[in-house]
Protein backbone atom coordinates (compact mmCIF):
# COMPACT_ATOMS: atom_id res chain seq x y z
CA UNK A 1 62.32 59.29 144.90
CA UNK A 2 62.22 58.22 141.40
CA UNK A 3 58.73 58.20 141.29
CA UNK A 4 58.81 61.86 142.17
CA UNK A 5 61.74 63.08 139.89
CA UNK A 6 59.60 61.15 137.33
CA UNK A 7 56.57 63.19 138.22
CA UNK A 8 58.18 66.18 138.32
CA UNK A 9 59.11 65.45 134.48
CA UNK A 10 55.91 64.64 133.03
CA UNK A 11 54.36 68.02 134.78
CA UNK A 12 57.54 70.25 133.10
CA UNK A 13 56.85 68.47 129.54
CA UNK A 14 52.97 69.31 130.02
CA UNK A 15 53.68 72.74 130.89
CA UNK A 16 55.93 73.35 127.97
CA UNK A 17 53.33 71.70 125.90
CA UNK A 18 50.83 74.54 127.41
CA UNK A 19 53.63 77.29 126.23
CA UNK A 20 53.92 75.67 123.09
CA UNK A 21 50.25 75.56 122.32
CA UNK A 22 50.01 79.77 123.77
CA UNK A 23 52.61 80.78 121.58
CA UNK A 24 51.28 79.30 118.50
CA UNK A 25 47.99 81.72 118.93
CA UNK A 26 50.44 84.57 117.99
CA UNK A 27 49.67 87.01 120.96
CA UNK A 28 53.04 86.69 122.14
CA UNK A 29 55.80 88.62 120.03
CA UNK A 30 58.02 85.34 119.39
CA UNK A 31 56.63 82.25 118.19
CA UNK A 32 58.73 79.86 120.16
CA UNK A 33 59.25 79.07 123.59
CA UNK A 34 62.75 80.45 124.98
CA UNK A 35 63.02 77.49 127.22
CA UNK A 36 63.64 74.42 126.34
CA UNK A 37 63.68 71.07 128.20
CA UNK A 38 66.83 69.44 129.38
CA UNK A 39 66.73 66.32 131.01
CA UNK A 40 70.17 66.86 132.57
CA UNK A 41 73.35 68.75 131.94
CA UNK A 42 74.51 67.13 128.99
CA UNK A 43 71.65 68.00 127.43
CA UNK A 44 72.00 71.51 128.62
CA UNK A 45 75.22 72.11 127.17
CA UNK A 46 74.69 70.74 124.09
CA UNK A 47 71.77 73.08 123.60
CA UNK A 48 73.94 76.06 125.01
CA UNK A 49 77.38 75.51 123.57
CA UNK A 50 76.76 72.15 120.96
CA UNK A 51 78.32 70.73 118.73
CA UNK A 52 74.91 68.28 118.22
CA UNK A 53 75.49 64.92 119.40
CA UNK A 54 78.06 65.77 122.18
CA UNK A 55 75.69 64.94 125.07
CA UNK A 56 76.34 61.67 125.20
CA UNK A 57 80.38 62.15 125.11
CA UNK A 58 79.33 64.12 128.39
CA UNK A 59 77.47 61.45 129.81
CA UNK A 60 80.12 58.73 129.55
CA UNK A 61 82.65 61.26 130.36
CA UNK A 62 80.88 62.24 133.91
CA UNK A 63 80.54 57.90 134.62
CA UNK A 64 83.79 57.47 133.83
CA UNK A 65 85.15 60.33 135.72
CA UNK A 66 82.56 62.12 137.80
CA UNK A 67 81.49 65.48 138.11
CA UNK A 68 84.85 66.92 139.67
């Protein structure tokens, strides 16, 4: 399973690399990709909401406590 979700990964990083690469050629009307890559929903929310840094106070939070 780990070997999968690891998979998985490396093939979403190479595929943003691919977007990264298009968009730089300027045929697209924005330079950057929209989408960026969380690795889980820590990450997510401090790229949606922030402050910086606050993904790890999420992460010990949801060991500590749990998702509910």
């Amino acid at each position: 399973m780990e070997n999968y979700f690891k998979e998985i990964e490396e093939k979403v990083k190479e595929a943003h690399e691919i977007a990264l690469k298009a968009r730089k050629k300027g045929y697209d009307p924005k330079k950057e990709v929209e989408i960026s890559f969380a690795k889980d929903l820590a990450d997510r929310v401090e790229e949606l909401v922030g402050p910086k840094g606050i993904a790890n106070k999420i992460r010990k939070y949801l060991k500590e406590k749990g998702r509910e």
